[in-house]
C-alpha atoms as a PDB file:
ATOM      1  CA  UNK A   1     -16.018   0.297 -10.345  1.00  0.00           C
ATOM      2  CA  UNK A   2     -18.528   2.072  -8.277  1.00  0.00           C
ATOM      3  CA  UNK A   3     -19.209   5.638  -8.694  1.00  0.00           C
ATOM      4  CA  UNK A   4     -17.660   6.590  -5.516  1.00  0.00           C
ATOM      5  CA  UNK A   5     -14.359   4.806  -6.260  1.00  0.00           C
ATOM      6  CA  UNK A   6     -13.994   6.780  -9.796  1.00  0.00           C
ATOM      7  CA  UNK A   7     -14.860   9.730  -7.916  1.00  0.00           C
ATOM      8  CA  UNK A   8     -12.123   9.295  -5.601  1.00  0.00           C
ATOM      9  CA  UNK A   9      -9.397   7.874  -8.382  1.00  0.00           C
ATOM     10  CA  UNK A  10     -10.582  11.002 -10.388  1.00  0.00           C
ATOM     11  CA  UNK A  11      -9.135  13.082  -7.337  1.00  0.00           C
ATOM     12  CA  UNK A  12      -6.123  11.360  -6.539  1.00  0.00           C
ATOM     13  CA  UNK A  13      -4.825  11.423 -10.093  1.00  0.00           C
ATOM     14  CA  UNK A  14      -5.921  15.311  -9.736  1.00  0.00           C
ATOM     15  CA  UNK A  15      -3.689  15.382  -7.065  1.00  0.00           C
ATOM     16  CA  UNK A  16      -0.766  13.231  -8.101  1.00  0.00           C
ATOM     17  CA  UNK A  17      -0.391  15.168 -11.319  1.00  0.00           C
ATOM     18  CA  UNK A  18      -0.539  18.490  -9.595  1.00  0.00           C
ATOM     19  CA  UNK A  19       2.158  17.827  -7.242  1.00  0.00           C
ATOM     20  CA  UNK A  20       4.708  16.347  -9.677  1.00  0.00           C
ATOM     21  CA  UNK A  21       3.871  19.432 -12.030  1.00  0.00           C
ATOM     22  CA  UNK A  22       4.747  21.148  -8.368  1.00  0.00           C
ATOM     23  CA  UNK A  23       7.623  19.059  -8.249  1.00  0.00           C
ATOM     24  CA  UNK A  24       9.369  19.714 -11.061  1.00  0.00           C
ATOM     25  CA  UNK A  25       9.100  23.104 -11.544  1.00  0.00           C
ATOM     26  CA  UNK A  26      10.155  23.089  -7.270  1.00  0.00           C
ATOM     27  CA  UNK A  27      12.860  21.227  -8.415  1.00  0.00           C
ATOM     28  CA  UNK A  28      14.038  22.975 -11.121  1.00  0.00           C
ATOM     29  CA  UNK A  29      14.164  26.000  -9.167  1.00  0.00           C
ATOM     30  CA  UNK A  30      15.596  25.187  -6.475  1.00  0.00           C
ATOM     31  CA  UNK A  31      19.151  23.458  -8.595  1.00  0.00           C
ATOM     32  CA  UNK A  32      19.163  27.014 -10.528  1.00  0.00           C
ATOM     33  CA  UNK A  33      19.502  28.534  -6.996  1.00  0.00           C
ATOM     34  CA  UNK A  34      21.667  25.571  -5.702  1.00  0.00           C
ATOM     35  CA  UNK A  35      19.916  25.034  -2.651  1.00  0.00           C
ATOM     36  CA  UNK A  36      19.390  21.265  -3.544  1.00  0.00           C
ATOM     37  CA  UNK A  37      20.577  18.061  -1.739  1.00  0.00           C
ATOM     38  CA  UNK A  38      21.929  16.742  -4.672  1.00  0.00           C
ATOM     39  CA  UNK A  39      24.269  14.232  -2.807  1.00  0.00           C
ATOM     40  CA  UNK A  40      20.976  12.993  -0.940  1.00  0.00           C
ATOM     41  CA  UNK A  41      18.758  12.928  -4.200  1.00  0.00           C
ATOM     42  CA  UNK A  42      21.289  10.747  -5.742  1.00  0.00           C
ATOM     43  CA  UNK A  43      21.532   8.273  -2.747  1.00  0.00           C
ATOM     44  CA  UNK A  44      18.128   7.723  -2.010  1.00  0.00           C
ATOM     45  CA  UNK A  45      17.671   7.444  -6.199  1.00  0.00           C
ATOM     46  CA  UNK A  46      20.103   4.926  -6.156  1.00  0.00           C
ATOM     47  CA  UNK A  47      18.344   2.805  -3.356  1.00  0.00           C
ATOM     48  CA  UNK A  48      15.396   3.278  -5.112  1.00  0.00           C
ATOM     49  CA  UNK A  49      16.525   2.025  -8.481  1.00  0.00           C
ATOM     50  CA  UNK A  50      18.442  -1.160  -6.861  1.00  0.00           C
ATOM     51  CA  UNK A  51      15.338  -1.790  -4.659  1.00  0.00           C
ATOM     52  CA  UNK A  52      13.238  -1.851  -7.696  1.00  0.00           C
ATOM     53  CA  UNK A  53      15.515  -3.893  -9.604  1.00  0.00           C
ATOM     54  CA  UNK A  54      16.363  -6.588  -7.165  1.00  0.00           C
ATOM     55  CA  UNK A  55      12.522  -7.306  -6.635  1.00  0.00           C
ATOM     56  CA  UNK A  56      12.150  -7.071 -10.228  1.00  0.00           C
ATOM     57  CA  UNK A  57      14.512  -9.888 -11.120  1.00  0.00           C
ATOM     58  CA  UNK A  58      13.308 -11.955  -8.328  1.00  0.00           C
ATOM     59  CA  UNK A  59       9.583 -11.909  -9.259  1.00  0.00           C
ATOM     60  CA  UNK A  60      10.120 -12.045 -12.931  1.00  0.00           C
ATOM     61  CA  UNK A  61       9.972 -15.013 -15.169  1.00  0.00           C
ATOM     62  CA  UNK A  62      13.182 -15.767 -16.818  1.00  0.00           C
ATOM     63  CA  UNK A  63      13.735 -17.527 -20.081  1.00  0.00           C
ATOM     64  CA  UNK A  64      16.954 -18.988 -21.337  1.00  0.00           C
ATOM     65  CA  UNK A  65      16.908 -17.363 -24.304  1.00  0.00           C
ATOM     66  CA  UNK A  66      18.811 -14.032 -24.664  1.00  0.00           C
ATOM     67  CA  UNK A  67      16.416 -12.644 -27.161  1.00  0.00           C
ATOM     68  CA  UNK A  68      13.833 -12.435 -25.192  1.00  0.00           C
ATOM     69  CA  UNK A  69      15.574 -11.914 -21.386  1.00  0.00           C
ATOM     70  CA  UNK A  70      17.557  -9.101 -22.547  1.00  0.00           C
ATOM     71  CA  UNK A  71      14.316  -6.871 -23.252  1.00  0.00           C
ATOM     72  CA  UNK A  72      12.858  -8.291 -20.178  1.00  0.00           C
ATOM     73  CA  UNK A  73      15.855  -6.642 -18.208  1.00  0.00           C
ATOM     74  CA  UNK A  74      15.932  -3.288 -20.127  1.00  0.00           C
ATOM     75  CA  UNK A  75      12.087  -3.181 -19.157  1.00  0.00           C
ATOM     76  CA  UNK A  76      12.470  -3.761 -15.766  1.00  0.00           C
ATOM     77  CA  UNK A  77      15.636  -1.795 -15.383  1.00  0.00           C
ATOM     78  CA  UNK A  78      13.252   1.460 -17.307  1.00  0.00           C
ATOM     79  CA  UNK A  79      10.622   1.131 -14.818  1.00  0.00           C
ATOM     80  CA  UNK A  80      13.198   0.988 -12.285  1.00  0.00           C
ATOM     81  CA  UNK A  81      14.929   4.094 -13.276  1.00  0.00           C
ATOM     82  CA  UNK A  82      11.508   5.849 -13.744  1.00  0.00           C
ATOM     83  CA  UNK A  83      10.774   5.299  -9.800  1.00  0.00           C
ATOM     84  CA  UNK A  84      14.686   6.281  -9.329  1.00  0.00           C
ATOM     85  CA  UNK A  85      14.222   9.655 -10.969  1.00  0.00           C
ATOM     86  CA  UNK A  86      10.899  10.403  -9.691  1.00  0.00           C
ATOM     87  CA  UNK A  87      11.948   9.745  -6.240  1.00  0.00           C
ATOM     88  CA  UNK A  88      14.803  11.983  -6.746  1.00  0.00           C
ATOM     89  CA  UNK A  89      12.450  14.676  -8.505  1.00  0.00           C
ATOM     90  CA  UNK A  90      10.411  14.828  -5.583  1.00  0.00           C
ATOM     91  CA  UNK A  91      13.250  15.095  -3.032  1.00  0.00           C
ATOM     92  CA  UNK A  92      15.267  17.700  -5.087  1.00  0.00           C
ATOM     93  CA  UNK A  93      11.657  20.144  -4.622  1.00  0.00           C
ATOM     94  CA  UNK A  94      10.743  18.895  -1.434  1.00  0.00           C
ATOM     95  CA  UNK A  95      14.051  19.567   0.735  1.00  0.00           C
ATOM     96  CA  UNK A  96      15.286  22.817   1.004  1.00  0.00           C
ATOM     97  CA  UNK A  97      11.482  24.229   1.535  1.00  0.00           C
ATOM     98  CA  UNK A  98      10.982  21.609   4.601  1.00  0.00           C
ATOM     99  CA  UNK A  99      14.825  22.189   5.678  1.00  0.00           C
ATOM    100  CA  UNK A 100      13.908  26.028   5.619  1.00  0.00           C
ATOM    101  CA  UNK A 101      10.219  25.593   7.568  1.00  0.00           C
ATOM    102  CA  UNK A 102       9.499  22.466   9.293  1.00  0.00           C
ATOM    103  CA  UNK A 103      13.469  20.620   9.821  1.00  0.00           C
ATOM    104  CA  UNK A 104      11.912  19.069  12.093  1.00  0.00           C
ATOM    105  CA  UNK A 105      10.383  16.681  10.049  1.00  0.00           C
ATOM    106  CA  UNK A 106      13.826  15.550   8.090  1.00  0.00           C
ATOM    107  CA  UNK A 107      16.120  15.430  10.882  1.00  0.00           C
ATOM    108  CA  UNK A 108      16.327  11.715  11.631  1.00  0.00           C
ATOM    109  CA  UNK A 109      16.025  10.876   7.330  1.00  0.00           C
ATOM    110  CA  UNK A 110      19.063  13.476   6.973  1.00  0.00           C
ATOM    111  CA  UNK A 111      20.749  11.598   9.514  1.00  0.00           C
ATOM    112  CA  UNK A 112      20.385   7.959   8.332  1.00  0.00           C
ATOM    113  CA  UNK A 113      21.426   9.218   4.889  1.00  0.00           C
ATOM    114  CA  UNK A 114      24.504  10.427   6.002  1.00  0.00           C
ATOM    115  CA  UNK A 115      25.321   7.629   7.342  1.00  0.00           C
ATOM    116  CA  UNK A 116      24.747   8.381  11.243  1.00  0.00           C
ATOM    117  CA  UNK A 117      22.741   4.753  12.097  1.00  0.00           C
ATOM    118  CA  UNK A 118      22.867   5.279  15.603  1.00  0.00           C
ATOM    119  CA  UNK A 119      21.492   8.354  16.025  1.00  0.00           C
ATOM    120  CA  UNK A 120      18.645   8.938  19.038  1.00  0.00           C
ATOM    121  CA  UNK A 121      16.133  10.564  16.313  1.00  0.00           C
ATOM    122  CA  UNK A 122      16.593   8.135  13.974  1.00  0.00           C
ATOM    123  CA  UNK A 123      15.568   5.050  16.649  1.00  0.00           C
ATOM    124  CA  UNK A 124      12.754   6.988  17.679  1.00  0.00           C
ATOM    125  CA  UNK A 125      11.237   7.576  14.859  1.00  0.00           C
ATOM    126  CA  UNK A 126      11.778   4.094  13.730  1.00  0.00           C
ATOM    127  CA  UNK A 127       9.911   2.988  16.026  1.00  0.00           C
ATOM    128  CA  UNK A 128       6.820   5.667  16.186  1.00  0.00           C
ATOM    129  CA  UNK A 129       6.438   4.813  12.537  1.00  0.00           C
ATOM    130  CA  UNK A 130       6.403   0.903  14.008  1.00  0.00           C
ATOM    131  CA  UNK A 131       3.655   1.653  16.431  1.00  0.00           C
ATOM    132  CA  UNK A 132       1.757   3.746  13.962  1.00  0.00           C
ATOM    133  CA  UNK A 133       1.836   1.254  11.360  1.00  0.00           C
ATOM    134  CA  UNK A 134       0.549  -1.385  13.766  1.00  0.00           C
ATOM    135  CA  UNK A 135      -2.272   0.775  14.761  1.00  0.00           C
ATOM    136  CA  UNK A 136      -3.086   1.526  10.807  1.00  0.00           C
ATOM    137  CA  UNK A 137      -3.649  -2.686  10.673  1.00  0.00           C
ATOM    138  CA  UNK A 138      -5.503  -2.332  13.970  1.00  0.00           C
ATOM    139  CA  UNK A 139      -7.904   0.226  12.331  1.00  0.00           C
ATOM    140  CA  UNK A 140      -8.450  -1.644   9.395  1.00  0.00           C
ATOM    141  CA  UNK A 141      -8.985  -5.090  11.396  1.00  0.00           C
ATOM    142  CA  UNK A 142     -11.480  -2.717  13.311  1.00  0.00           C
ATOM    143  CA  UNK A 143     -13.685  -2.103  10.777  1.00  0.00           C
ATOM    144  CA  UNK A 144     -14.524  -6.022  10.340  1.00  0.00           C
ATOM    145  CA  UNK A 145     -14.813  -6.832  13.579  1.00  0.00           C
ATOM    146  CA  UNK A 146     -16.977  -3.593  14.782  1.00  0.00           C
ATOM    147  CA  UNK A 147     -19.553  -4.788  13.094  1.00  0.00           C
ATOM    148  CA  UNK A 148     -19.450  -8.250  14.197  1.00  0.00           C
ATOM    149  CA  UNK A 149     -18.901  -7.101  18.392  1.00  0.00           C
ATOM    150  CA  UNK A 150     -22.321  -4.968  17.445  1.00  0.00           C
ATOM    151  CA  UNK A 151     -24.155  -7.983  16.301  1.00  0.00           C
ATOM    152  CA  UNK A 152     -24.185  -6.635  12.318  1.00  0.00           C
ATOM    153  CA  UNK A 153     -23.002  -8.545   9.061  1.00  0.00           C
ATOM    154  CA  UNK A 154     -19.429 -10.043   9.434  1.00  0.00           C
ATOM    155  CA  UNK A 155     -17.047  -8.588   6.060  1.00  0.00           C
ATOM    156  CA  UNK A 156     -14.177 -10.357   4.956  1.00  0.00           C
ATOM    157  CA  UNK A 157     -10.782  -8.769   4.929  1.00  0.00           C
ATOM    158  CA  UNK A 158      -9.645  -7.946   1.298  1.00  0.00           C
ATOM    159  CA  UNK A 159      -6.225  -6.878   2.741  1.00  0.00           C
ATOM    160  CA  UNK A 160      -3.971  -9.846   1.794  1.00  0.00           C
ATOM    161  CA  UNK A 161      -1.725  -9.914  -0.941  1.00  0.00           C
ATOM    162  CA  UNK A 162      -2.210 -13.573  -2.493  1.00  0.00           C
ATOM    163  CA  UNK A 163       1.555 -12.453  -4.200  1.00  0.00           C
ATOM    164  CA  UNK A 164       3.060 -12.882  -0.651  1.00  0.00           C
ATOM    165  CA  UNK A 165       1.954 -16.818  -1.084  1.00  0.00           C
ATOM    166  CA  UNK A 166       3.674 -17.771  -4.222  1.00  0.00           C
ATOM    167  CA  UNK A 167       6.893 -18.884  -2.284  1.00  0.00           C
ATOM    168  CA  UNK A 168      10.048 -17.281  -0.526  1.00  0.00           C
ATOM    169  CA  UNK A 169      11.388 -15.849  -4.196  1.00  0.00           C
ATOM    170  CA  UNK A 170       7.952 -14.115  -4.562  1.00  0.00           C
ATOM    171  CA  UNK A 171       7.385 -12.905  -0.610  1.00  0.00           C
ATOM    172  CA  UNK A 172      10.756 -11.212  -0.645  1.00  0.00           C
ATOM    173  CA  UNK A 173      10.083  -9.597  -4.195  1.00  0.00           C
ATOM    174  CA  UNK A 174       7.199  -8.269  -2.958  1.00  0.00           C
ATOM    175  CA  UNK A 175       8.919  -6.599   0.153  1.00  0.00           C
ATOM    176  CA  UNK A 176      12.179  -4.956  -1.803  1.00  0.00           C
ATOM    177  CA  UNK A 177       9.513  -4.039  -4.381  1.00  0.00           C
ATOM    178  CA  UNK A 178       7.185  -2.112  -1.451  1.00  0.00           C
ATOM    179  CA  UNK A 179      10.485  -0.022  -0.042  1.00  0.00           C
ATOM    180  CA  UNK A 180      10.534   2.546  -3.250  1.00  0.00           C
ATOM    181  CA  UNK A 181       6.821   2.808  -2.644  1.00  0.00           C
ATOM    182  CA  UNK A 182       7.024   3.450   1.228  1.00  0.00           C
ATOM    183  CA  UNK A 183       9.427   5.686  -0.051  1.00  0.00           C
ATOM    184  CA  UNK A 184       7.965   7.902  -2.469  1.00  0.00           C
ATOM    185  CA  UNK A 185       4.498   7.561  -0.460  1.00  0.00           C
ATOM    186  CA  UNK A 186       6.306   9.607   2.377  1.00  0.00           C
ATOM    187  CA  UNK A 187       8.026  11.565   0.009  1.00  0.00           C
ATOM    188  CA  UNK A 188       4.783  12.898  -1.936  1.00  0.00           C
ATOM    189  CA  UNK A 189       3.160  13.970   1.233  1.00  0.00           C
ATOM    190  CA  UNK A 190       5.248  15.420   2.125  1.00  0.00           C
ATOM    191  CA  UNK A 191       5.281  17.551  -0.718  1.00  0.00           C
ATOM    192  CA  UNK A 192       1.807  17.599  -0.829  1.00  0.00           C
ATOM    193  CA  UNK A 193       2.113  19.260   2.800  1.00  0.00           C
ATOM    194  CA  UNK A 194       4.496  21.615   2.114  1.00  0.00           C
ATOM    195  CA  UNK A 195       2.492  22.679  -1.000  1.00  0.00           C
ATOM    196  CA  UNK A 196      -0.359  23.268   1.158  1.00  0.00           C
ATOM    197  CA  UNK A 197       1.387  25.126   4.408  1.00  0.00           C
ATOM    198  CA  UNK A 198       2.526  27.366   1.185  1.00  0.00           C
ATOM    199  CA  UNK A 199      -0.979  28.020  -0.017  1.00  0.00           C
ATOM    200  CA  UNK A 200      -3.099  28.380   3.505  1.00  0.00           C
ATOM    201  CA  UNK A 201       0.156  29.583   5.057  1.00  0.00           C
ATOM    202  CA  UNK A 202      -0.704  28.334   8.683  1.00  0.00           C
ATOM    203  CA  UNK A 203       0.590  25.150   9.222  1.00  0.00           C
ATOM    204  CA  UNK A 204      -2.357  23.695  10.854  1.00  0.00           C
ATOM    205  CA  UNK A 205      -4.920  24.644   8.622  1.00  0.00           C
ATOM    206  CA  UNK A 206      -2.371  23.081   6.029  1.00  0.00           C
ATOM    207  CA  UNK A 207      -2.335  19.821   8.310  1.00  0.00           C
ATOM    208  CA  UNK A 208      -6.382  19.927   8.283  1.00  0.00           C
ATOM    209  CA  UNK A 209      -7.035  20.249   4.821  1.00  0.00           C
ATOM    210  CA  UNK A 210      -4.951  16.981   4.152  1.00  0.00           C
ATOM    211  CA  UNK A 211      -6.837  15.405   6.839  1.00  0.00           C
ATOM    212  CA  UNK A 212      -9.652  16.106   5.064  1.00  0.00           C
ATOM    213  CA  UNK A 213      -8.243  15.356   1.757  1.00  0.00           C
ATOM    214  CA  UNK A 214      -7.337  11.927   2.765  1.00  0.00           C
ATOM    215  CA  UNK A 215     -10.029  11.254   4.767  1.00  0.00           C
ATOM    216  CA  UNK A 216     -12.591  12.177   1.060  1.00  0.00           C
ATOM    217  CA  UNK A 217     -10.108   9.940  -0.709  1.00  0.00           C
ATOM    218  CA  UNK A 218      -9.987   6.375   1.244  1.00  0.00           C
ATOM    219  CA  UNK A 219     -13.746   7.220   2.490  1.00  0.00           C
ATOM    220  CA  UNK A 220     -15.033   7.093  -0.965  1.00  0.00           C
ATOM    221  CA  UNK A 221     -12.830   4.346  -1.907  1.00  0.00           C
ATOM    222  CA  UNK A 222     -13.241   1.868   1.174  1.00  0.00           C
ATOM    223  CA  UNK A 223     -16.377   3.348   2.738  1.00  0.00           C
ATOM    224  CA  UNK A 224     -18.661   4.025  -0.233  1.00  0.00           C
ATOM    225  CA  UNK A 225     -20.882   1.800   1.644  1.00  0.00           C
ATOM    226  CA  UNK A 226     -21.684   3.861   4.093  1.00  0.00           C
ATOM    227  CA  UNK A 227     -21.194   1.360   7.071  1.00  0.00           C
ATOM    228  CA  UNK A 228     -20.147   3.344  10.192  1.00  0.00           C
ATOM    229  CA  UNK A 229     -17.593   1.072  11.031  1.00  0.00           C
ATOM    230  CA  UNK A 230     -16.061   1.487   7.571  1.00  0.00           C
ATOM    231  CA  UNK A 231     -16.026   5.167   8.213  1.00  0.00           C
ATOM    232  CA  UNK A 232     -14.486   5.215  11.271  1.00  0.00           C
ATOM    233  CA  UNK A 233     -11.782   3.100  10.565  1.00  0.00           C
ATOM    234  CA  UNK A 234     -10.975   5.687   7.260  1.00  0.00           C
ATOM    235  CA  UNK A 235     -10.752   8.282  10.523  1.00  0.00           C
ATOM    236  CA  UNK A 236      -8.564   6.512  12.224  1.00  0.00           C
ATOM    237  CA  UNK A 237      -6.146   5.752   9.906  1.00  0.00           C
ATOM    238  CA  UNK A 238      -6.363   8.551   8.353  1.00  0.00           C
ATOM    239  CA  UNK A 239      -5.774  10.672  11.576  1.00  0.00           C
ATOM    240  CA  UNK A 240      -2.976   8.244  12.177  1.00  0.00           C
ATOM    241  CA  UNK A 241      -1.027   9.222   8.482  1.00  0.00           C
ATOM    242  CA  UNK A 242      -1.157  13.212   9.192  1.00  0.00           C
ATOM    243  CA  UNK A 243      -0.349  13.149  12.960  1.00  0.00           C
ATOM    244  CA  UNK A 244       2.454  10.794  11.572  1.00  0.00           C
ATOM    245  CA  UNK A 245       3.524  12.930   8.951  1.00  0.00           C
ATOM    246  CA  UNK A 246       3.124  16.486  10.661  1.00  0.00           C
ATOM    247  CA  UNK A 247       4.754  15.727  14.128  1.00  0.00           C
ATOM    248  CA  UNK A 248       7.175  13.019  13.354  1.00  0.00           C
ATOM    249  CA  UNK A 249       8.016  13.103   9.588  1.00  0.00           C
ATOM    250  CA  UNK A 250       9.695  10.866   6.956  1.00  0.00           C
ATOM    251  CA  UNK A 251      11.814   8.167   8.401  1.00  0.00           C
ATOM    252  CA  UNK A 252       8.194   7.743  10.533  1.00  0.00           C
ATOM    253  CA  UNK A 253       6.434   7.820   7.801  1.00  0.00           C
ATOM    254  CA  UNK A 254       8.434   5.110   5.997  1.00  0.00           C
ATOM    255  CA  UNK A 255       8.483   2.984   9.234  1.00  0.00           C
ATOM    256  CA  UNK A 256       4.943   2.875   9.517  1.00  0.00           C
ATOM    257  CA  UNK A 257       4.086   1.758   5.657  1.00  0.00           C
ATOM    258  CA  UNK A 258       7.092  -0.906   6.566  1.00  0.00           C
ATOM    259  CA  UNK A 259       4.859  -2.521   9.651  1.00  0.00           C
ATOM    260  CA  UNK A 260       1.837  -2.034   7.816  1.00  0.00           C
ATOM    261  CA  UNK A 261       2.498  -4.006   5.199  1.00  0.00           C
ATOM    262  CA  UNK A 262       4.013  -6.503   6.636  1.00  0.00           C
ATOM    263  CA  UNK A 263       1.568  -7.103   9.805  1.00  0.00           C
ATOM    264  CA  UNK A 264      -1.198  -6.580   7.348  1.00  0.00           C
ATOM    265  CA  UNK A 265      -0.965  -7.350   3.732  1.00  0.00           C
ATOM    266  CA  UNK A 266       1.086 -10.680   4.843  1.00  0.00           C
ATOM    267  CA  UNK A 267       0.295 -13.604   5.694  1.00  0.00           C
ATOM    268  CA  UNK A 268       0.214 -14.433   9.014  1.00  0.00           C
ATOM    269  CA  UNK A 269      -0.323 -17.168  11.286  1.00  0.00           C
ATOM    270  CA  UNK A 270      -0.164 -18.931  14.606  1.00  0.00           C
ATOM    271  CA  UNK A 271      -0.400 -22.056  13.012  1.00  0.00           C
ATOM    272  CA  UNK A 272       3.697 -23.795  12.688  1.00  0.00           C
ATOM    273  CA  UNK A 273       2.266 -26.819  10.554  1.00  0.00           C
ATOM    274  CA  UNK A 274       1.125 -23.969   8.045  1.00  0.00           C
ATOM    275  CA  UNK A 275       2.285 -23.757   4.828  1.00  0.00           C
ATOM    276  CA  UNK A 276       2.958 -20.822   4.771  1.00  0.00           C
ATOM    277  CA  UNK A 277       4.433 -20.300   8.244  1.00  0.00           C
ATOM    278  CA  UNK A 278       7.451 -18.902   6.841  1.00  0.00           C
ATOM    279  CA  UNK A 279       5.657 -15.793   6.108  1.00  0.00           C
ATOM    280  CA  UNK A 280       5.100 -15.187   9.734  1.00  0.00           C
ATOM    281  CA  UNK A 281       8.285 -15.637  10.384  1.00  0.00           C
ATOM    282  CA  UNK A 282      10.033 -13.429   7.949  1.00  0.00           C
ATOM    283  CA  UNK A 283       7.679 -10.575   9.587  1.00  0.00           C
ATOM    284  CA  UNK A 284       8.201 -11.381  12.916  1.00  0.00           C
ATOM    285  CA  UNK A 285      12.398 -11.175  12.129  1.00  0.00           C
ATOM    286  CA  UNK A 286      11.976  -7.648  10.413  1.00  0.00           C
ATOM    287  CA  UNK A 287       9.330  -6.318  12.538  1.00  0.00           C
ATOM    288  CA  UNK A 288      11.032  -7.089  16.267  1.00  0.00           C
ATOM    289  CA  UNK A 289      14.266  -6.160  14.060  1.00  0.00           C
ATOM    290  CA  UNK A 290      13.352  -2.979  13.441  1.00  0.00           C
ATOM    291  CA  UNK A 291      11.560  -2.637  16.546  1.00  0.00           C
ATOM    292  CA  UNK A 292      14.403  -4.044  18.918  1.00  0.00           C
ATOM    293  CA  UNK A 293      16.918  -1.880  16.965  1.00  0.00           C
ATOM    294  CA  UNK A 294      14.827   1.913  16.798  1.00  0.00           C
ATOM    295  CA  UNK A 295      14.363   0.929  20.984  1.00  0.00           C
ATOM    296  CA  UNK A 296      18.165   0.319  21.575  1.00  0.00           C
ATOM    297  CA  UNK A 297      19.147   3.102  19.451  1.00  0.00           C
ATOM    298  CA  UNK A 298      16.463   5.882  20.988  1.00  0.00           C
ATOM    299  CA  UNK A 299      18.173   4.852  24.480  1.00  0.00           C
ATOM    300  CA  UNK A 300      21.169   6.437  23.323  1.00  0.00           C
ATOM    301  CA  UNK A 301      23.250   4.330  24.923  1.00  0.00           C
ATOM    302  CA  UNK A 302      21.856   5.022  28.147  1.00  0.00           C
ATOM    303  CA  UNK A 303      21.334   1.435  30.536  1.00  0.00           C
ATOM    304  CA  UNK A 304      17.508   0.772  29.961  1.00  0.00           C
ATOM    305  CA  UNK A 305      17.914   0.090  34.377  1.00  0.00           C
ATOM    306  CA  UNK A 306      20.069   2.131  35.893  1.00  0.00           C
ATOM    307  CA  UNK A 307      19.526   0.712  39.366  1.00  0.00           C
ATOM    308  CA  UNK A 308      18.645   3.770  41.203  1.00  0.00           C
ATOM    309  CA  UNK A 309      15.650   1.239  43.026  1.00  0.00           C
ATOM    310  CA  UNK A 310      18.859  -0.779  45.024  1.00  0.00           C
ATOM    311  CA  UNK A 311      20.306   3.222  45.643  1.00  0.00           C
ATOM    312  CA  UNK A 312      17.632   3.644  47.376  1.00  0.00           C
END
């Protein structure tokens, strides 16, 4: 590992650890004042843990032999749980403080857990957090093809998850495993937002020092090498994650890590005699799913022509 990469693992795991420390003291506080979703904690906890699970099972290797598939189960059902509870610690702090400040970032997650699918917010930002995750890949695919446009040294793209390629079983493991993480990802920076609106008290001084935050983080980790195009690709996503997170918030947040990593980190071709077509196609059904569905719902139910041209 480079020097600039243990730099930048030192500070997230500086990070990480301060915020759940946040978290659970947040949390604790706020149940001994009982101003915690605790219905919504244990919802999202319990998608969490049956997410984990279900990609768990499907990626493992299983033996027919009781002795040794039962403590394969309790393992993956304990790191299952862990990501249930943490998930749930991080909501239980995180809530009532953004609920309080900035509702506007929860709105459309309070209303899909509830149950309210159809709601305007929630299509919208379903499908913000589809555009933003789209232009997240397109940042990334810029920074190997700027330097080839500009006549420099092509890179190849270490994006691709060679676990997507191991069949069907394995490709949708992969994707129920990647919903806690979109999850908790959103979740924590949330948090990590909050934390800092609470420390610089002006939200967008808050907003900049994460930019900058994130921006020292993936810089040193994907653009140690000092390439410009590296560099300004880390800006670009990076400015695409805040604005995300600070105008549009969760569900957005969680939308855009879906696309991502499915438009990215999959495989994915133009070729139908490839073997391994079916991975474009399983993106292509979620992606124009999601996309299709967050467009009909924003409408509201309004016609998308309401043939005010013939009026006329």
């Amino acid at each position: 590992m480079s020097p600039q990469r243990r730099v930048a693992a030192a500070i997230a795991v500086l990070v990480i650890l301060s915020v759940i420390i946040a978290a659970v003291f947040l949390a604790r506080r706020n149940l001994r004042q009982g101003r915690s979703d605790r219905k919504g904690a244990f919802k999202i906890s319990i998608f969490v843990f049956l997410m984990g699970l279900a990609g768990n099972l499907l990626i493992a290797d299983h033996i027919p032999d009781l002795t040794k598939e039962i403590p394969l189960l309790f393992k993956m059902a304990g790191y299952s749980l862990l990501g249930a509870v943490m998930i749930g610690l991080i909501y239980l702090a995180l809530e009532p403080y953004v609920r309080r400040r900035w509702p506007s970032l929860i709105i459309s997650w309070n209303r899909l857990l509830v149950g309210d699918w159809r709601d305007p917010l929630v299509g919208r930002d379903i499908l913000v957090g589809g555009m933003l995750g789209l232009g997240h890949t397109v940042g990334v695919y810029l920074t190997v093809l700027l330097p080839i446009w500009t006549g420099g040294r092509a890179v190849p793209n270490p994006g691709l998850k060679i676990s997507y390629l191991e069949g069907t079983r394995h490709l949708w493991a992969n994707f129920l495993l990647f919903l806690p993480f979109a999850v908790f990802a959103a979740f924590f920076l949330l948090l990590l937002l909050i934390l800092l609106v609470t420390i610089f008290r002006k939200q967008w001084l808050a907003t900049a020092v994460l930019w900058i935050l994130l921006f020292s983080v993936t810089g040193l980790t994907f653009g140690g090498g000092g390439r410009w195009a590296d560099l300004l690709g880390v800006a670009l996503i990076t400015t695409i994650a805040v604005v995300g997170l600070a105008r549009f918030g969760l569900l957005a947040m969680i939308s855009r890590a879906v696309f991502f990593e499915l438009s990215f980190l999959n495989a994915i071709t133009d070729d139908f005699s490839s073997w391994y077509f079916g991975n474009t196609i399983f993106a292509v059904v979620v992606l124009f799913g999601l996309a299709i569905y967050g467009f009909y719902t924003s409408l509201a139910g309004q016609p998308l022509l309401k043939g005010k041209l013939l009026e006329d």
